[in-house]
N, C-alpha and C. Protein backbone atom coordinates (compact mmCIF):
# COMPACT_ATOMS: atom_id res chain seq x y z
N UNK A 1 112.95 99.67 80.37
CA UNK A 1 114.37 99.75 80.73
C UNK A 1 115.16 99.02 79.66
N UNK A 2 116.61 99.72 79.29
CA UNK A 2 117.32 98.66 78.50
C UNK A 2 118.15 97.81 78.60
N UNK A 3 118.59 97.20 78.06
CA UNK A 3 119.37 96.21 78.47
C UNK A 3 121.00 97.07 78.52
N UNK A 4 120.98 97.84 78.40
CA UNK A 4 122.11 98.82 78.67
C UNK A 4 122.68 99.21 80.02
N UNK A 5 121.67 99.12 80.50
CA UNK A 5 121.53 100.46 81.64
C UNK A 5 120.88 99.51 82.66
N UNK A 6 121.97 98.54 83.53
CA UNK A 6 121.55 97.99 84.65
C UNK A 6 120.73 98.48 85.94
N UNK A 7 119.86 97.68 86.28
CA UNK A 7 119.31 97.97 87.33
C UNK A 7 119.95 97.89 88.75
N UNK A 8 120.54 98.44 89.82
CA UNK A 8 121.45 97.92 90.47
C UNK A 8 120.88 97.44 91.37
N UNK A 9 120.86 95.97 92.20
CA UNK A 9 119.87 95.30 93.14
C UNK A 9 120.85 95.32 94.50
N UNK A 10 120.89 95.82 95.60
CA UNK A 10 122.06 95.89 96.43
C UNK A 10 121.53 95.17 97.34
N UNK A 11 123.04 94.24 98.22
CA UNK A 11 122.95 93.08 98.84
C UNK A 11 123.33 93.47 100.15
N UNK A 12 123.41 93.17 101.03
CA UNK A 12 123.49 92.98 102.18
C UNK A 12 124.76 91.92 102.71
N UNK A 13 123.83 90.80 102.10
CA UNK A 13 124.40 89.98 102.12
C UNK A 13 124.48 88.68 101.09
N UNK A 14 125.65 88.02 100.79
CA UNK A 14 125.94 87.19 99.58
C UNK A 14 125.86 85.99 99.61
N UNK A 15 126.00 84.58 99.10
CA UNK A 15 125.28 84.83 97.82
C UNK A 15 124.06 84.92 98.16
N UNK A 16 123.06 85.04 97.07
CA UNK A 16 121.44 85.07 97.08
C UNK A 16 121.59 84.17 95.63
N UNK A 17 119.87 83.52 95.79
CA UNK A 17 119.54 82.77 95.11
C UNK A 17 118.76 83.44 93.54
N UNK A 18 118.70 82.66 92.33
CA UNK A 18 118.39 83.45 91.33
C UNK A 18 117.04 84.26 91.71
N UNK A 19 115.92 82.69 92.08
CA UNK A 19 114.72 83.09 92.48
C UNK A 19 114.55 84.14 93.49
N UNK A 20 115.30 83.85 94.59
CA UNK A 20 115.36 85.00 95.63
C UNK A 20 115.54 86.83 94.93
N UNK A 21 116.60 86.35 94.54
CA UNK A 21 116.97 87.90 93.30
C UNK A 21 115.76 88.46 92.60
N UNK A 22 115.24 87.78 91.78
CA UNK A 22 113.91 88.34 91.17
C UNK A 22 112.66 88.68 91.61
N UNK A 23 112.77 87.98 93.34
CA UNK A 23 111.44 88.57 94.40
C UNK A 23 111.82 89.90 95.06
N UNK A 24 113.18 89.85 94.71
CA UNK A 24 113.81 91.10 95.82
C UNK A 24 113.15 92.37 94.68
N UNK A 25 113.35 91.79 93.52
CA UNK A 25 113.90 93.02 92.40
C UNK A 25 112.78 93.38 91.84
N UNK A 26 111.38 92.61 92.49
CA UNK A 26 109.57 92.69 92.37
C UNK A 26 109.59 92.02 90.60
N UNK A 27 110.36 91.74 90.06
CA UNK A 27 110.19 90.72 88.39
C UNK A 27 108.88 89.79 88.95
N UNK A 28 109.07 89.08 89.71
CA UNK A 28 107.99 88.31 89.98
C UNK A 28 107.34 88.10 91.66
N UNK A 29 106.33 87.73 91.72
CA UNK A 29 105.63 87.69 93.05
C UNK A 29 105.68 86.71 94.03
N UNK A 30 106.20 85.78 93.58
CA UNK A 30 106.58 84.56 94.13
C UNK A 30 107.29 83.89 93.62
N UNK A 31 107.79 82.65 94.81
CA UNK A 31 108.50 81.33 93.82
C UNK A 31 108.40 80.80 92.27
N UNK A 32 107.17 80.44 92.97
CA UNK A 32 106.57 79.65 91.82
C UNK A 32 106.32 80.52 90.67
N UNK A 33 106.48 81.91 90.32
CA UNK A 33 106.41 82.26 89.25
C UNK A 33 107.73 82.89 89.11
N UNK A 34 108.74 82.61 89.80
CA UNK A 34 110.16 82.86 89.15
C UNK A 34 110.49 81.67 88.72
N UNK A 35 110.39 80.41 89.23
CA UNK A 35 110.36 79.49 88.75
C UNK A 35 109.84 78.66 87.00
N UNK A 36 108.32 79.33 87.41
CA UNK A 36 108.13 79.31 85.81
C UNK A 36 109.18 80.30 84.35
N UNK A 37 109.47 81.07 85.17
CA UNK A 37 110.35 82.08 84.20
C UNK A 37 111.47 81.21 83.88
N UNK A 38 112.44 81.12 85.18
CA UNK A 38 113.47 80.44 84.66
C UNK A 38 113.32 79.29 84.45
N UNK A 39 112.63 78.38 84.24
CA UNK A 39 112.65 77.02 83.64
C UNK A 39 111.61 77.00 81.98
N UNK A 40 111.32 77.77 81.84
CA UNK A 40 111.00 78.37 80.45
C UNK A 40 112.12 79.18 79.76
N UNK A 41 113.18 79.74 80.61
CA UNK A 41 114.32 79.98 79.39
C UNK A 41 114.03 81.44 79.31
N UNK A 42 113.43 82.14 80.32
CA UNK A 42 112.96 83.66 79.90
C UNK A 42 113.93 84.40 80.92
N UNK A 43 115.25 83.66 81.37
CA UNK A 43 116.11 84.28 82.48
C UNK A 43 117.66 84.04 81.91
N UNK A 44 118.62 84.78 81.79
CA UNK A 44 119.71 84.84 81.84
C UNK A 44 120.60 85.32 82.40
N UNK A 45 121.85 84.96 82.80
CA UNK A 45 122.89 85.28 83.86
C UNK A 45 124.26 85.38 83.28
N UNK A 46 124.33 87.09 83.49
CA UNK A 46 126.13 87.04 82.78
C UNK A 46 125.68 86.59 81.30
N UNK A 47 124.45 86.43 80.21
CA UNK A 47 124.42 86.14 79.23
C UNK A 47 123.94 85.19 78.97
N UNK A 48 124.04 84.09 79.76
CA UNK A 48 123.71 82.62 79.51
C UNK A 48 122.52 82.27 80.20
N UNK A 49 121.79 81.75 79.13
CA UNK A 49 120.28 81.40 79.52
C UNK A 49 120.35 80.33 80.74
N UNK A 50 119.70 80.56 82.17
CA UNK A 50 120.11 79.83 83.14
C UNK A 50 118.36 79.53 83.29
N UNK A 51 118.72 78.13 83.93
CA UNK A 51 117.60 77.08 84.32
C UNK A 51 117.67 76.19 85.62
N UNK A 52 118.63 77.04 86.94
CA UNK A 52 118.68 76.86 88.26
C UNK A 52 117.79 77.82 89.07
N UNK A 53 116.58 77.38 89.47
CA UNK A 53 116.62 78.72 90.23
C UNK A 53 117.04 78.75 91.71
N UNK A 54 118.03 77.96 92.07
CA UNK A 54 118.82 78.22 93.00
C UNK A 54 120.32 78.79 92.46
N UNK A 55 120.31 79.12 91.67
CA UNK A 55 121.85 79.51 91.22
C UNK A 55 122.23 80.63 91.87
N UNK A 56 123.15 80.70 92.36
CA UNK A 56 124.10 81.51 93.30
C UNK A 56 124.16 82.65 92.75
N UNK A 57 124.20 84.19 92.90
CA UNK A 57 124.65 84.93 92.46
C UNK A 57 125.66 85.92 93.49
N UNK A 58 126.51 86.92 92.79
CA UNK A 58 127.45 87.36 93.73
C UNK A 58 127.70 88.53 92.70
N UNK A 59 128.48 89.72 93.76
CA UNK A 59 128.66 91.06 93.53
C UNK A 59 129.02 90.79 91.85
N UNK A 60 128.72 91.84 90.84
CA UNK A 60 128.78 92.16 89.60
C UNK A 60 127.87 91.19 88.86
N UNK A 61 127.35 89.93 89.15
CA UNK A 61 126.56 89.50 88.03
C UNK A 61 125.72 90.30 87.50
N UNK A 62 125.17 89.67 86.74
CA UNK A 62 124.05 90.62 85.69
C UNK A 62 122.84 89.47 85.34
N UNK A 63 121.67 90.05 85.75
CA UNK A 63 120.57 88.94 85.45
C UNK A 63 119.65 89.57 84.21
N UNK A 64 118.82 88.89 83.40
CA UNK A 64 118.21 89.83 82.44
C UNK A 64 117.07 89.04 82.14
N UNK A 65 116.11 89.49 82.00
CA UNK A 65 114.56 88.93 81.83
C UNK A 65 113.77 90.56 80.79
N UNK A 66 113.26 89.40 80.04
CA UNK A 66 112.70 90.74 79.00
C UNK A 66 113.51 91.73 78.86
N UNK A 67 113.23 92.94 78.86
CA UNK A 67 114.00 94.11 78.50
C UNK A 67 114.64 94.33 79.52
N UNK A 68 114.78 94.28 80.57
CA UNK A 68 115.43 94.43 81.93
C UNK A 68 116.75 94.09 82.37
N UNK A 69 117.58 94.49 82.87
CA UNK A 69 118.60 94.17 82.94
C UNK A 69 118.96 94.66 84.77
N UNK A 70 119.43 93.87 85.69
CA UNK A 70 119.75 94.18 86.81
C UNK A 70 121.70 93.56 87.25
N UNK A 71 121.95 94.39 88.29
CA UNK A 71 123.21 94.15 88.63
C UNK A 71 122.94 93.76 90.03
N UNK A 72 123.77 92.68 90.76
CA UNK A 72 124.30 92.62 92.00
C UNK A 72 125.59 93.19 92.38
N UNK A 73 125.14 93.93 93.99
CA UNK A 73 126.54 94.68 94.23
C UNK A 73 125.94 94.86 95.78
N UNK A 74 126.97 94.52 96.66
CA UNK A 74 126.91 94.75 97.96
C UNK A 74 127.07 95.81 98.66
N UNK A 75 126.48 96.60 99.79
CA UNK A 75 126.34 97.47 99.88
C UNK A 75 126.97 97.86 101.68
């Protein structure tokens, strides 16, 4: 996938957590290995390399790991 062409992850309900986001979106299998992602610097939000993995996200962000690119948007 490119970093072009968002993945769209649809919410329910808002905010959700980074880690939460990337179990929803199957990137990783658990906590503890979203955790290792984002505290290694292999996660960014809206652009900026983020190192919360409780960080809030809400309708339009954009998360990106490797080639991947996903959107939040409520549904």
């Amino acid at each position: 996938m490119s970093l072009n062409q968002p993945i769209i992850i649809s919410l329910t309900v808002q905010p959700i957590g980074l880690g939460q986001l990337l179990k929803l979106a199957n990137v990783v299998q658990n906590g503890h290995e979203a955790k290792l992602h984002i505290l290694n610097g292999e996660v960014r939000v809206n652009g900026v390399v983020e190192t919360r993995r409780g960080r809030k996200l809400v309708q339009g962000d954009q998360v990106a790991i490797g080639d991947s690119l996903y959107q939040v948007a409520c549904s």
